[in-house]
PDB file of N, CA and C in Angstrom:
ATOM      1  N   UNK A   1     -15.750 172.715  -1.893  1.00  0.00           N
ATOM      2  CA  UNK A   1     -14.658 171.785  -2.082  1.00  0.00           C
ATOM      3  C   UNK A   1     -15.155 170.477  -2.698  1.00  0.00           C
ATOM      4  N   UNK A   2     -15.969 170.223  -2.133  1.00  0.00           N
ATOM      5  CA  UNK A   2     -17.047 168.723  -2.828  1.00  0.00           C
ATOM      6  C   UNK A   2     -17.632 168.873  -3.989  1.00  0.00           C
ATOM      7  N   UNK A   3     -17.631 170.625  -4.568  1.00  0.00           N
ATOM      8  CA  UNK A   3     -18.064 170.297  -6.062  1.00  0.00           C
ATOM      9  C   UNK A   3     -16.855 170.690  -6.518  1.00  0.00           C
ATOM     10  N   UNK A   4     -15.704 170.866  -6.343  1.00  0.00           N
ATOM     11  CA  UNK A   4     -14.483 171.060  -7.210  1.00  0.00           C
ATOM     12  C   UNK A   4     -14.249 169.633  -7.651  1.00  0.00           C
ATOM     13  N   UNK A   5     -14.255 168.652  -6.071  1.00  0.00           N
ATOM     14  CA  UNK A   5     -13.634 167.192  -6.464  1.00  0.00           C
ATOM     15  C   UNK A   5     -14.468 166.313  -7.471  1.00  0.00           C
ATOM     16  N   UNK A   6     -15.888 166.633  -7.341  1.00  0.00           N
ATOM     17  CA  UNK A   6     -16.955 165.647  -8.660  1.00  0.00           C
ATOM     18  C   UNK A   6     -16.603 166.242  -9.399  1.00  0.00           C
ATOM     19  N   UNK A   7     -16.102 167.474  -9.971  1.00  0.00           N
ATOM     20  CA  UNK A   7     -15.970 167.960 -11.024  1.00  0.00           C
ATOM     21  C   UNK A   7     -15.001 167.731 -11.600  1.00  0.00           C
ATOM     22  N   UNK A   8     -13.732 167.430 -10.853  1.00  0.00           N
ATOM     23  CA  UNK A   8     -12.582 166.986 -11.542  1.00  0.00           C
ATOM     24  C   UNK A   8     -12.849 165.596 -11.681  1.00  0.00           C
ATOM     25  N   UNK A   9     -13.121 164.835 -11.158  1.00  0.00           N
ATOM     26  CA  UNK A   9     -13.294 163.426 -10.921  1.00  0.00           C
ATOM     27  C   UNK A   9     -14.093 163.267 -12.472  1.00  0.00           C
ATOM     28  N   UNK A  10     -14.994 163.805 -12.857  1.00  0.00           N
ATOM     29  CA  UNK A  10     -16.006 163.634 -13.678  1.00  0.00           C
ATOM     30  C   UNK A  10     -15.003 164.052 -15.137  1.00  0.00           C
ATOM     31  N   UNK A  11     -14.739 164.997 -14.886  1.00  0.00           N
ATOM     32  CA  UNK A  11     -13.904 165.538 -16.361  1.00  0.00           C
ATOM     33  C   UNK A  11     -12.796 164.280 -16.393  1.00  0.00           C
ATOM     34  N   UNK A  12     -12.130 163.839 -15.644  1.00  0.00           N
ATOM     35  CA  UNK A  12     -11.254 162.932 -16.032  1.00  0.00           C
ATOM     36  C   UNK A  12     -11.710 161.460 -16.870  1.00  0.00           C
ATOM     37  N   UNK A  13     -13.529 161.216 -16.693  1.00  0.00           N
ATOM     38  CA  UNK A  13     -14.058 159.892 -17.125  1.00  0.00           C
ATOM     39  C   UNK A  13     -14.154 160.901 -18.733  1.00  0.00           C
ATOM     40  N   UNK A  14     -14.441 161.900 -18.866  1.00  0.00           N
ATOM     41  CA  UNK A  14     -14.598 162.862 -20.320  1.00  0.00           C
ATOM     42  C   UNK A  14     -13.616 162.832 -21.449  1.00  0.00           C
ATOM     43  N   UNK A  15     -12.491 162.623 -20.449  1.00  0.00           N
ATOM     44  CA  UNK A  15     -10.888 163.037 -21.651  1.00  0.00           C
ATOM     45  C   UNK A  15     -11.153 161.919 -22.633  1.00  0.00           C
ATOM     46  N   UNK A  16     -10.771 161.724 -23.501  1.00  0.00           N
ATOM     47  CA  UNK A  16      -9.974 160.659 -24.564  1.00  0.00           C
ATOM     48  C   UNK A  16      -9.318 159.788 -23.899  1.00  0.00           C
ATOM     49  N   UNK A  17      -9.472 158.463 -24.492  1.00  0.00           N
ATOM     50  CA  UNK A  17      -8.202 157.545 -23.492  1.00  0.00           C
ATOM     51  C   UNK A  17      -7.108 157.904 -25.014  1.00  0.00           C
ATOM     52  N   UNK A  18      -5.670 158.019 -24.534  1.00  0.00           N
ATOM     53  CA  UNK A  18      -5.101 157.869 -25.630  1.00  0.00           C
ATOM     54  C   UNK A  18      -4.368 156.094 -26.039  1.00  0.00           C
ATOM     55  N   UNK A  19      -4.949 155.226 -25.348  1.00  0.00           N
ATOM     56  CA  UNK A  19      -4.970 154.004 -25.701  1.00  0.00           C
ATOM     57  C   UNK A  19      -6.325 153.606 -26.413  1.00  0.00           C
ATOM     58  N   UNK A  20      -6.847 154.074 -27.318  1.00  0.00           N
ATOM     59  CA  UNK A  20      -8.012 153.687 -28.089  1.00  0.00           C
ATOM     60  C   UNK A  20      -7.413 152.806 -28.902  1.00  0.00           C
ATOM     61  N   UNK A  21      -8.268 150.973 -28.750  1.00  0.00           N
ATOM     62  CA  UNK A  21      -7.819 150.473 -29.391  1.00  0.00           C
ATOM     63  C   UNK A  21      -8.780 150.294 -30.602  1.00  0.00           C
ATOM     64  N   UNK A  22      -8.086 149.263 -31.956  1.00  0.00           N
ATOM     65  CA  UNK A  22      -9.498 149.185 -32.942  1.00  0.00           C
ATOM     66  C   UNK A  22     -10.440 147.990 -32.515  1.00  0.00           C
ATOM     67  N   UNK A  23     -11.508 148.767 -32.992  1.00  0.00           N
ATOM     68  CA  UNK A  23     -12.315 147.493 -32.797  1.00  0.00           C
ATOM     69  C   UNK A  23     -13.755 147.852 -33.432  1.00  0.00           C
ATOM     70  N   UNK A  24     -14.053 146.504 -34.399  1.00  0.00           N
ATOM     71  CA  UNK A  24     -14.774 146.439 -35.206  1.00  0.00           C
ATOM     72  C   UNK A  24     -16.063 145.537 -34.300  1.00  0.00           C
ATOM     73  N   UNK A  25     -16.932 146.777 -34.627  1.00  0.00           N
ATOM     74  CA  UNK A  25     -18.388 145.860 -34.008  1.00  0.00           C
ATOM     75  C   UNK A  25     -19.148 145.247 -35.073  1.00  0.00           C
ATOM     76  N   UNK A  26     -19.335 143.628 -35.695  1.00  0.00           N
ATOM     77  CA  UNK A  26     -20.424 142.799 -36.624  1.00  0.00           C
ATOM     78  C   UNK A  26     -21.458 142.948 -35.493  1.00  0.00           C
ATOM     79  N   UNK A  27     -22.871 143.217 -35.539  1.00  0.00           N
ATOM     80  CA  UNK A  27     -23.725 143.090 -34.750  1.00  0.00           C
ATOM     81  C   UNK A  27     -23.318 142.363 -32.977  1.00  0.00           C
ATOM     82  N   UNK A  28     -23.319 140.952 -33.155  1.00  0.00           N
ATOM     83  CA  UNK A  28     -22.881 140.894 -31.424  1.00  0.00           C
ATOM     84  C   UNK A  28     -21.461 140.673 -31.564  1.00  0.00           C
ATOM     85  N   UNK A  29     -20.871 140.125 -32.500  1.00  0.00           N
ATOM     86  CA  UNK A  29     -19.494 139.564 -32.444  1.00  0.00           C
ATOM     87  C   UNK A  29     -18.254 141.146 -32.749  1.00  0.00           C
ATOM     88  N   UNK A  30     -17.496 141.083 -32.240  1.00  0.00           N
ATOM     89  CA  UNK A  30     -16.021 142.183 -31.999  1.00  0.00           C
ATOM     90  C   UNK A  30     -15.048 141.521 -32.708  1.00  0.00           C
ATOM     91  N   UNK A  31     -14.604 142.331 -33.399  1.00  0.00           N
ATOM     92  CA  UNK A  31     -12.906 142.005 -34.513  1.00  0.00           C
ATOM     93  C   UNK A  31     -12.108 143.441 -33.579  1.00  0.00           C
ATOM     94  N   UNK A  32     -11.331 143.217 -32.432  1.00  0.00           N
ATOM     95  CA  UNK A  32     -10.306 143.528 -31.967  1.00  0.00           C
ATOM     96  C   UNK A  32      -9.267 144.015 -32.786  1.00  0.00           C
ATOM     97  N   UNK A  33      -7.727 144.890 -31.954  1.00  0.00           N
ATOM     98  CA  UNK A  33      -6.885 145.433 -32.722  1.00  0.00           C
ATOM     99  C   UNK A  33      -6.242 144.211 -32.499  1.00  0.00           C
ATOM    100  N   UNK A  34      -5.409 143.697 -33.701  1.00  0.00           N
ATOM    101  CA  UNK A  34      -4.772 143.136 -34.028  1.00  0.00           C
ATOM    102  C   UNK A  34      -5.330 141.354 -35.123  1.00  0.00           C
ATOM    103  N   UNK A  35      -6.428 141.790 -34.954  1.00  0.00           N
ATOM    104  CA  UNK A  35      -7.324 140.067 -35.380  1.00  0.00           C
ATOM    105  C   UNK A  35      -7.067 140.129 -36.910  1.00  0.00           C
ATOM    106  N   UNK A  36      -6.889 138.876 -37.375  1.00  0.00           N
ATOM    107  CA  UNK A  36      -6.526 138.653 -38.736  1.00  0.00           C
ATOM    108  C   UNK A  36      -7.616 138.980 -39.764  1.00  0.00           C
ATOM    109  N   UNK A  37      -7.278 138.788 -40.758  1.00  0.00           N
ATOM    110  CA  UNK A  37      -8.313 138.763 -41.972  1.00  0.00           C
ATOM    111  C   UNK A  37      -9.567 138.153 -42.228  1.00  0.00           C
ATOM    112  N   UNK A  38      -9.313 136.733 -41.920  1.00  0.00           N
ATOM    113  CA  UNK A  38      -9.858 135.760 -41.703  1.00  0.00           C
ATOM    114  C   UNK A  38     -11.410 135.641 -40.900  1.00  0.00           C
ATOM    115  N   UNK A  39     -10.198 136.135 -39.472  1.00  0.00           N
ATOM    116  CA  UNK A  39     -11.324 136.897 -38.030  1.00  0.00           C
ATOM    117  C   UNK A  39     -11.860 137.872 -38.714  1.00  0.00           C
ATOM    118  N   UNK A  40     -11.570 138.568 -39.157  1.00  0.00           N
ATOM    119  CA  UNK A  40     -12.622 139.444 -39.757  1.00  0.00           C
ATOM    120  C   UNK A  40     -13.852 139.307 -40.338  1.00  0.00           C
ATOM    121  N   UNK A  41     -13.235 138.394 -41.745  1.00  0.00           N
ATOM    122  CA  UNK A  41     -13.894 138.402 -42.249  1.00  0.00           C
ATOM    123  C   UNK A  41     -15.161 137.150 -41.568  1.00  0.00           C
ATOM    124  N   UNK A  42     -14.687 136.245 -41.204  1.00  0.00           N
ATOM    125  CA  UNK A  42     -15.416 135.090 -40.411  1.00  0.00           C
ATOM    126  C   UNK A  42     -17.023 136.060 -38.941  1.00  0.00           C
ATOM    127  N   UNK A  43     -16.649 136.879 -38.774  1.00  0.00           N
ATOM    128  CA  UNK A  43     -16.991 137.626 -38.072  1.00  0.00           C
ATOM    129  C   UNK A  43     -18.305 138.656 -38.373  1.00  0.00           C
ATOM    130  N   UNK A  44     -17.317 139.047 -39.589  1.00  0.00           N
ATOM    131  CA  UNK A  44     -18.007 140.451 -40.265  1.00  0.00           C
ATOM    132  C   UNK A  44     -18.823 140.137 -41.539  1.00  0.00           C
ATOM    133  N   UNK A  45     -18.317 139.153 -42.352  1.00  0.00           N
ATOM    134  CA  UNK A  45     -19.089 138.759 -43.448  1.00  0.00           C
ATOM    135  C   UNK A  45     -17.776 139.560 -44.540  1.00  0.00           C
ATOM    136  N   UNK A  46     -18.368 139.694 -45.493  1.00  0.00           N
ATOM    137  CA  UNK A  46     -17.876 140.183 -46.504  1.00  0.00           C
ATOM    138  C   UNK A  46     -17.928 141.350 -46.627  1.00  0.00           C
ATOM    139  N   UNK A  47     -16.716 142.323 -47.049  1.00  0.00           N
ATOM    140  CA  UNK A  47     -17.188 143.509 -47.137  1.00  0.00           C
ATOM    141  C   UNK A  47     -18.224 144.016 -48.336  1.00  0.00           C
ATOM    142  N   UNK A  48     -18.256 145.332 -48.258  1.00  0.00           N
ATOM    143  CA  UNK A  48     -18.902 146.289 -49.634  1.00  0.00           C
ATOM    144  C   UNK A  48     -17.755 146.504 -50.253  1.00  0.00           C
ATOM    145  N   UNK A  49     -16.444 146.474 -50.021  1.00  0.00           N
ATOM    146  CA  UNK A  49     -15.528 147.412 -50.719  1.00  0.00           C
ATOM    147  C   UNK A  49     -14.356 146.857 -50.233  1.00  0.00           C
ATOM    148  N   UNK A  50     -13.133 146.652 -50.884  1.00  0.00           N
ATOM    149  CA  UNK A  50     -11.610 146.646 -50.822  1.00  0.00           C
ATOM    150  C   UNK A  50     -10.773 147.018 -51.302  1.00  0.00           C
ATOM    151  N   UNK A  51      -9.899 148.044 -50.717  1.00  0.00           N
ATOM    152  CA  UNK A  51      -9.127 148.576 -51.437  1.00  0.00           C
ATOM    153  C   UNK A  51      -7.478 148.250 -50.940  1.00  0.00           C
ATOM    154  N   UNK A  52      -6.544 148.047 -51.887  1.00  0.00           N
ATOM    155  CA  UNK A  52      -5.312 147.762 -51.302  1.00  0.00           C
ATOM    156  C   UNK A  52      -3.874 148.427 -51.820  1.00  0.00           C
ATOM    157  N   UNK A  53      -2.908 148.549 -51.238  1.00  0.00           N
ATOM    158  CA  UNK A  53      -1.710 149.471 -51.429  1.00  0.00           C
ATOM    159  C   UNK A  53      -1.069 148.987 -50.891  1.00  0.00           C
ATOM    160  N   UNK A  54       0.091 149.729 -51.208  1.00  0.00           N
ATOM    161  CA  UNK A  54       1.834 149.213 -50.519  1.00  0.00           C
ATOM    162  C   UNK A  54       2.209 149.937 -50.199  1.00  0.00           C
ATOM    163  N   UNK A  55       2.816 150.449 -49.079  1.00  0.00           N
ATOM    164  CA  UNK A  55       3.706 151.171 -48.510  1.00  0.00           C
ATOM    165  C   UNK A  55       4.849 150.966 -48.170  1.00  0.00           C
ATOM    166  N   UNK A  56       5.837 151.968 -48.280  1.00  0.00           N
ATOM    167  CA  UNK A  56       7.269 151.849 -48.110  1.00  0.00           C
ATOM    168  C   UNK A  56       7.921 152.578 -46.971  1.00  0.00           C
ATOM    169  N   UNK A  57       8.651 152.187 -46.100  1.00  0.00           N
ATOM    170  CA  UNK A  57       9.455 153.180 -44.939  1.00  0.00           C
ATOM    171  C   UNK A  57      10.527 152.578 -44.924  1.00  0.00           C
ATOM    172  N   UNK A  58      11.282 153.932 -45.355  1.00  0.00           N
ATOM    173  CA  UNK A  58      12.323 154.055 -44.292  1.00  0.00           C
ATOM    174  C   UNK A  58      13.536 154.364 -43.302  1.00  0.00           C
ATOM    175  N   UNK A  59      14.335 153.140 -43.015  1.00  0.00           N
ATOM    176  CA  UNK A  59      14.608 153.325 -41.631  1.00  0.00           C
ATOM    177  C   UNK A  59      16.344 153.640 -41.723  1.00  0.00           C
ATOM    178  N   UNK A  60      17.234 154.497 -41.337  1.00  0.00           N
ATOM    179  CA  UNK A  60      18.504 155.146 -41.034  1.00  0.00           C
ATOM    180  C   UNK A  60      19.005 154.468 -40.022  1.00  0.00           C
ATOM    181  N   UNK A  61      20.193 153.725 -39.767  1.00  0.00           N
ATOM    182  CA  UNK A  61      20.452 153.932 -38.615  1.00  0.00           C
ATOM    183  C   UNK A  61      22.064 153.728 -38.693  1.00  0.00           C
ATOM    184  N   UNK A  62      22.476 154.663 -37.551  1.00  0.00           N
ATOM    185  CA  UNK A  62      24.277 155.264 -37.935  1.00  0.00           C
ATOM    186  C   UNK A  62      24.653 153.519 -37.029  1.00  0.00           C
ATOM    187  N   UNK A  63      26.003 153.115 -37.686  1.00  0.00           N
ATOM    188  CA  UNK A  63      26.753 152.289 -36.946  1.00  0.00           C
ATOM    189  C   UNK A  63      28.078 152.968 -36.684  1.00  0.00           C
ATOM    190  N   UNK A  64      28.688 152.966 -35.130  1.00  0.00           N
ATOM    191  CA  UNK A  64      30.189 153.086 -35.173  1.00  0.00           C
ATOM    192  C   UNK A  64      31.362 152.379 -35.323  1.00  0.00           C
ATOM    193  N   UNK A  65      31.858 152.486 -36.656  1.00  0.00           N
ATOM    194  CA  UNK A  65      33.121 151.529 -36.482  1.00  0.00           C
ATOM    195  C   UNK A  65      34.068 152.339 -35.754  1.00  0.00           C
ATOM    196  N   UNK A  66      35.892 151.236 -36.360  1.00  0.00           N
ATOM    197  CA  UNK A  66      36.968 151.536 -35.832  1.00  0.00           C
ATOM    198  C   UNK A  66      37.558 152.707 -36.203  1.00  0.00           C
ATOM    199  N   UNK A  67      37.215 152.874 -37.195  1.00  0.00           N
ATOM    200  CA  UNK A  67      37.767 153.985 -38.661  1.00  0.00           C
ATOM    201  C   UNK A  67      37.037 155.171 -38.577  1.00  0.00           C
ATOM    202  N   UNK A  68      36.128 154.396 -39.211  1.00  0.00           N
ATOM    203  CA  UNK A  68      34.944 155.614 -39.202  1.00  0.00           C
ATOM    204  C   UNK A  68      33.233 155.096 -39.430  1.00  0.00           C
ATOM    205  N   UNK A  69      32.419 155.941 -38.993  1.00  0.00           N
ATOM    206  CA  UNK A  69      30.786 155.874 -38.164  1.00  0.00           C
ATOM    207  C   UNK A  69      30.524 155.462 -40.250  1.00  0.00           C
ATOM    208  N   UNK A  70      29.171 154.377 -40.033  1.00  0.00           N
ATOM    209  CA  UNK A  70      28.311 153.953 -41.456  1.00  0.00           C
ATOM    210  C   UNK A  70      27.072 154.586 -41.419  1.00  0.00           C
ATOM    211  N   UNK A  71      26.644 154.805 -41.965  1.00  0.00           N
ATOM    212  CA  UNK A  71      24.759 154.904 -41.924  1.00  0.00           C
ATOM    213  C   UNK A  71      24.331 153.863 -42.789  1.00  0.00           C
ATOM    214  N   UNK A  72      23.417 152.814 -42.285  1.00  0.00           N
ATOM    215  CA  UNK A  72      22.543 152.014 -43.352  1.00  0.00           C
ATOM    216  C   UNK A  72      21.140 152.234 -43.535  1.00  0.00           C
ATOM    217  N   UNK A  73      20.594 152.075 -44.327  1.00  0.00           N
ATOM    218  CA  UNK A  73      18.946 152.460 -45.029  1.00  0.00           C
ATOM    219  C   UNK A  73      19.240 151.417 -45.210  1.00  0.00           C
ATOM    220  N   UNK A  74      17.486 150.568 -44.504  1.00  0.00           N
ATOM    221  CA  UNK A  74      16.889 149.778 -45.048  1.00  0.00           C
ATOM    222  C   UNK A  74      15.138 150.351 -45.232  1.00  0.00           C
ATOM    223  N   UNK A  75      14.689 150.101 -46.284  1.00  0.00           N
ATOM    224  CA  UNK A  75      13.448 149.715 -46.646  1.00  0.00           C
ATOM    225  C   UNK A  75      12.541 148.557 -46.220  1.00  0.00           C
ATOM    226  N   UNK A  76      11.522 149.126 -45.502  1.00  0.00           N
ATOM    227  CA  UNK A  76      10.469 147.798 -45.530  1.00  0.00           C
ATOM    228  C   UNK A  76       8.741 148.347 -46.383  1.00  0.00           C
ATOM    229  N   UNK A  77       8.680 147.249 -46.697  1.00  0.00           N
ATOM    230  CA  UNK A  77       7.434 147.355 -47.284  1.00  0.00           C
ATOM    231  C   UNK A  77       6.073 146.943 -46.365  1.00  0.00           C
ATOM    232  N   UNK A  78       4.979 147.285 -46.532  1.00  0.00           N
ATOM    233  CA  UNK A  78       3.904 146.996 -45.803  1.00  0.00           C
ATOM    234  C   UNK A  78       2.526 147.145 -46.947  1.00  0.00           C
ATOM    235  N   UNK A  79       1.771 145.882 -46.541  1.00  0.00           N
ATOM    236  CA  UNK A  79       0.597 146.126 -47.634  1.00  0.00           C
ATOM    237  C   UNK A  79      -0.610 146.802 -46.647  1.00  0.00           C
ATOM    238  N   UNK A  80      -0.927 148.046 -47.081  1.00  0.00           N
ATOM    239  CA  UNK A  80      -2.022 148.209 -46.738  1.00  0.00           C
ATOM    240  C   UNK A  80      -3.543 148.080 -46.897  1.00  0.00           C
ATOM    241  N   UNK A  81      -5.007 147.317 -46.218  1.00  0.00           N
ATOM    242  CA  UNK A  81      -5.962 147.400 -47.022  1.00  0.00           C
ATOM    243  C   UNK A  81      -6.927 147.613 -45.959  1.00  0.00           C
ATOM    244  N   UNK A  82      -7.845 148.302 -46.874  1.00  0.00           N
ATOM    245  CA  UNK A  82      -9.411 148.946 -46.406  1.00  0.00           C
ATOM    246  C   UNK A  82     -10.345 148.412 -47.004  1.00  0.00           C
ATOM    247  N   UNK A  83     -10.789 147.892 -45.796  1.00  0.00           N
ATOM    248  CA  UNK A  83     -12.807 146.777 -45.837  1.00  0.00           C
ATOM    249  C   UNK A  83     -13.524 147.557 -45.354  1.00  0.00           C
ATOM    250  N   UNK A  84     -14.634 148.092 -46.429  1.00  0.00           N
ATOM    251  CA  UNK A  84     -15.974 148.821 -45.676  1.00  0.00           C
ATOM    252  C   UNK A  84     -16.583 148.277 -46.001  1.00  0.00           C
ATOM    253  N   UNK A  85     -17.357 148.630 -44.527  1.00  0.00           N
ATOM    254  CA  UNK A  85     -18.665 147.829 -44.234  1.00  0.00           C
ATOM    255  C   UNK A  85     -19.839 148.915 -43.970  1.00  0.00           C
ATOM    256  N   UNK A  86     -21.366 148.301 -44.973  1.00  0.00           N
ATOM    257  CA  UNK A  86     -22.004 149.192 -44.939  1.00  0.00           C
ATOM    258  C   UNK A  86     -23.134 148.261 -44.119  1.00  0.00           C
ATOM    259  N   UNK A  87     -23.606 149.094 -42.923  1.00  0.00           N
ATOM    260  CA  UNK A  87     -24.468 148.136 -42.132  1.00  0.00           C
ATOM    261  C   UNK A  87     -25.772 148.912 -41.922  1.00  0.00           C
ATOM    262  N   UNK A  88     -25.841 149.323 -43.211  1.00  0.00           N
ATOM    263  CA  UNK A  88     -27.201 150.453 -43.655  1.00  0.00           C
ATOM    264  C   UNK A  88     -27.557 152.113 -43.410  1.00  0.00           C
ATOM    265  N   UNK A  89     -28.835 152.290 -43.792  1.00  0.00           N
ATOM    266  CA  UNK A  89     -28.805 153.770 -43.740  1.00  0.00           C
ATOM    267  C   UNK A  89     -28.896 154.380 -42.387  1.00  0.00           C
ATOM    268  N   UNK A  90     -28.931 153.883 -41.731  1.00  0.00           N
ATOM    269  CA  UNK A  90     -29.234 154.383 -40.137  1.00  0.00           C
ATOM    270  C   UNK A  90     -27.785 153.786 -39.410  1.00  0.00           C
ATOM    271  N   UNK A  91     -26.612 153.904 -39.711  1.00  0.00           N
ATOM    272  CA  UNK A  91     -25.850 153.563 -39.345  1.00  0.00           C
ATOM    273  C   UNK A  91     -24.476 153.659 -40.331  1.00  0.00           C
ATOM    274  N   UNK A  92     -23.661 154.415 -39.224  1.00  0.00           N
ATOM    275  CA  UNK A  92     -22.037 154.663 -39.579  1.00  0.00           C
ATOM    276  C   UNK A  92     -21.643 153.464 -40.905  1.00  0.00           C
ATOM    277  N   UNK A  93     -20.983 153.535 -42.189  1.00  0.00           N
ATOM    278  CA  UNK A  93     -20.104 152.933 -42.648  1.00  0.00           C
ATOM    279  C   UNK A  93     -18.829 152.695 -41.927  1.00  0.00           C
ATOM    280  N   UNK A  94     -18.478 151.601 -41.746  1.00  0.00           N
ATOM    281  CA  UNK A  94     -17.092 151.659 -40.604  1.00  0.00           C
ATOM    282  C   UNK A  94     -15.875 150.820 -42.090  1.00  0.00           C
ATOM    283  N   UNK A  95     -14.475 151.565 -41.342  1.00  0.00           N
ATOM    284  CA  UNK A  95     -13.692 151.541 -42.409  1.00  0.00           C
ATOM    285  C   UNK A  95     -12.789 150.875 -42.163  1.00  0.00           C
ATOM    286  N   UNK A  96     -12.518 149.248 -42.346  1.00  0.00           N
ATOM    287  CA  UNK A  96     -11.520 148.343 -41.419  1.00  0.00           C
ATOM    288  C   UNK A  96      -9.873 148.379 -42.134  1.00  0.00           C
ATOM    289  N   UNK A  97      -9.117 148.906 -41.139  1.00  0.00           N
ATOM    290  CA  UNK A  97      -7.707 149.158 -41.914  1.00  0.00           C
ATOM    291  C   UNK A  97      -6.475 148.075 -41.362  1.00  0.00           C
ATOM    292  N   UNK A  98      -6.387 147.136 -42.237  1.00  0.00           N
ATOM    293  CA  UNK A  98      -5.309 146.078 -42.139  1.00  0.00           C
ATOM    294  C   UNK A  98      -3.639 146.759 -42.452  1.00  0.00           C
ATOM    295  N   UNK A  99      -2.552 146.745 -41.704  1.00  0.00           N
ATOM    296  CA  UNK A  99      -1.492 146.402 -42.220  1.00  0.00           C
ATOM    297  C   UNK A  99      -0.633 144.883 -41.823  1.00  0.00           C
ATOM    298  N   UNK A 100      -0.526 144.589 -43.308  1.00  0.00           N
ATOM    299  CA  UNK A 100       0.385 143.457 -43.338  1.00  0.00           C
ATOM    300  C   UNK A 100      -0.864 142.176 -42.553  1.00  0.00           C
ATOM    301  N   UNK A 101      -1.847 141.765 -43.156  1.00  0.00           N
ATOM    302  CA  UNK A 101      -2.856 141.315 -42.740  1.00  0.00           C
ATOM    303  C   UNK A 101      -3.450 141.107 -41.372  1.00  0.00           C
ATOM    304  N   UNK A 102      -2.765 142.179 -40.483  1.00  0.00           N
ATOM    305  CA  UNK A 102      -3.925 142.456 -39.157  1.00  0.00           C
ATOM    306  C   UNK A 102      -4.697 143.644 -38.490  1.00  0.00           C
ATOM    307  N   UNK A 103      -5.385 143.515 -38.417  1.00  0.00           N
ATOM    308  CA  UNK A 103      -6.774 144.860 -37.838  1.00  0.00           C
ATOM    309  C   UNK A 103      -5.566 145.845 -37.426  1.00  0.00           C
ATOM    310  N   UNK A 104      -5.757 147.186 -37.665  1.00  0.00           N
ATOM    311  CA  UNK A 104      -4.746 148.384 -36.965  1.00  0.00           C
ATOM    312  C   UNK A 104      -5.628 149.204 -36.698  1.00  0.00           C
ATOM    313  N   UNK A 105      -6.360 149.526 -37.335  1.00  0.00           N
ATOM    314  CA  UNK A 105      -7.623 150.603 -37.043  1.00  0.00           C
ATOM    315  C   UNK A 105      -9.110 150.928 -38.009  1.00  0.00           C
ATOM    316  N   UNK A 106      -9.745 151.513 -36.935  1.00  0.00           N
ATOM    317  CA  UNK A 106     -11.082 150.791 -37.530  1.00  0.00           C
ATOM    318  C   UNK A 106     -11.569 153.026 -37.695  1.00  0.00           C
ATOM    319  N   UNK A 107     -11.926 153.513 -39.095  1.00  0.00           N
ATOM    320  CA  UNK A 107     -12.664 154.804 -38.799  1.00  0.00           C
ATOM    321  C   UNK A 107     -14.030 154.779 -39.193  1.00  0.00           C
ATOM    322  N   UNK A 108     -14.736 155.471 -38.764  1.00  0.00           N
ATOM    323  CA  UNK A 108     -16.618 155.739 -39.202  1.00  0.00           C
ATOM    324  C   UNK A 108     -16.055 156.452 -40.368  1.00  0.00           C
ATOM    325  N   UNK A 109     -17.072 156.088 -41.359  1.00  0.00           N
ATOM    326  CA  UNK A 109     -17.423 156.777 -42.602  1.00  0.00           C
ATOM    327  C   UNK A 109     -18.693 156.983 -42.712  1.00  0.00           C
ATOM    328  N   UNK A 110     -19.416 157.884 -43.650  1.00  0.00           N
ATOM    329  CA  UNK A 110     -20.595 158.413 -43.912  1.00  0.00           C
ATOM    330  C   UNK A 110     -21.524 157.634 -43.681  1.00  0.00           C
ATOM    331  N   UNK A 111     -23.150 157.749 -42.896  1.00  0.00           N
ATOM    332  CA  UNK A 111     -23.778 157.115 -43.254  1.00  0.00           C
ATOM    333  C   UNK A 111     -24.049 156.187 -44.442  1.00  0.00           C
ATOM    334  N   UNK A 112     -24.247 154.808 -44.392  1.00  0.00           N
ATOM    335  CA  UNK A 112     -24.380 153.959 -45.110  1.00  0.00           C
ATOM    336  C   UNK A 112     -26.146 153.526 -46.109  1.00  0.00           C
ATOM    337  N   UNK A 113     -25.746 153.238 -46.906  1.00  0.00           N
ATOM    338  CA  UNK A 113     -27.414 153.279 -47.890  1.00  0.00           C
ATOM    339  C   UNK A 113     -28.389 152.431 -47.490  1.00  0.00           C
TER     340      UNK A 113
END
């Protein structure tokens, strides 16, 4: 019974949290989910690379009148951009992804040169 319970106990520290937030490690200093550009960059230095885009969504939503039900579409736009950072050959390229100028998520890319 005492190795069923470490065992479950233990697999539960194993799972995924599905609250993974981003977060960018510069050597000692952290750029958090949500930190500006700025923080970033103040933080991180400059990247190797920037790339930027626009994105479009969108959004439906029915209204009921007196008469009769509307649907309106609106469009929003969002700029998206990606800062990599190459923090050498012995270490992950990390891939900093801004929308609308704040940190959203951070992915590893290939070893770096």
């Amino acid at each position: 019974m005492r190795a069923l319970l470490a065992a479950l106990t233990l697999s539960l520290f194993l799972l995924p949290s599905s609250s993974d937030a981003a977060t960018l490690r510069c050597g000692n200093a952290l750029a958090a989910d949500g930190a500006s550009k700025a923080d970033v960059l103040m933080k991180c230095g400059e990247p190797m690379s920037k790339e930027t885009r626009s994105e479009s969504v969108s959004d439906k939503t029915k209204q009921k009148g007196q008469e009769a039900d509307t649907t309106q579409e609106r469009t929003v736009y969002k700029t998206i951009e990606e800062w990599t950072y190459n923090f050498g050959p012995r270490q992950f390229m990390q891939v900093a992804v801004f929308e609308n100028g704040r940190l959203v998520d951070v992915r590893s890319a290939g070893y770096g040169r």
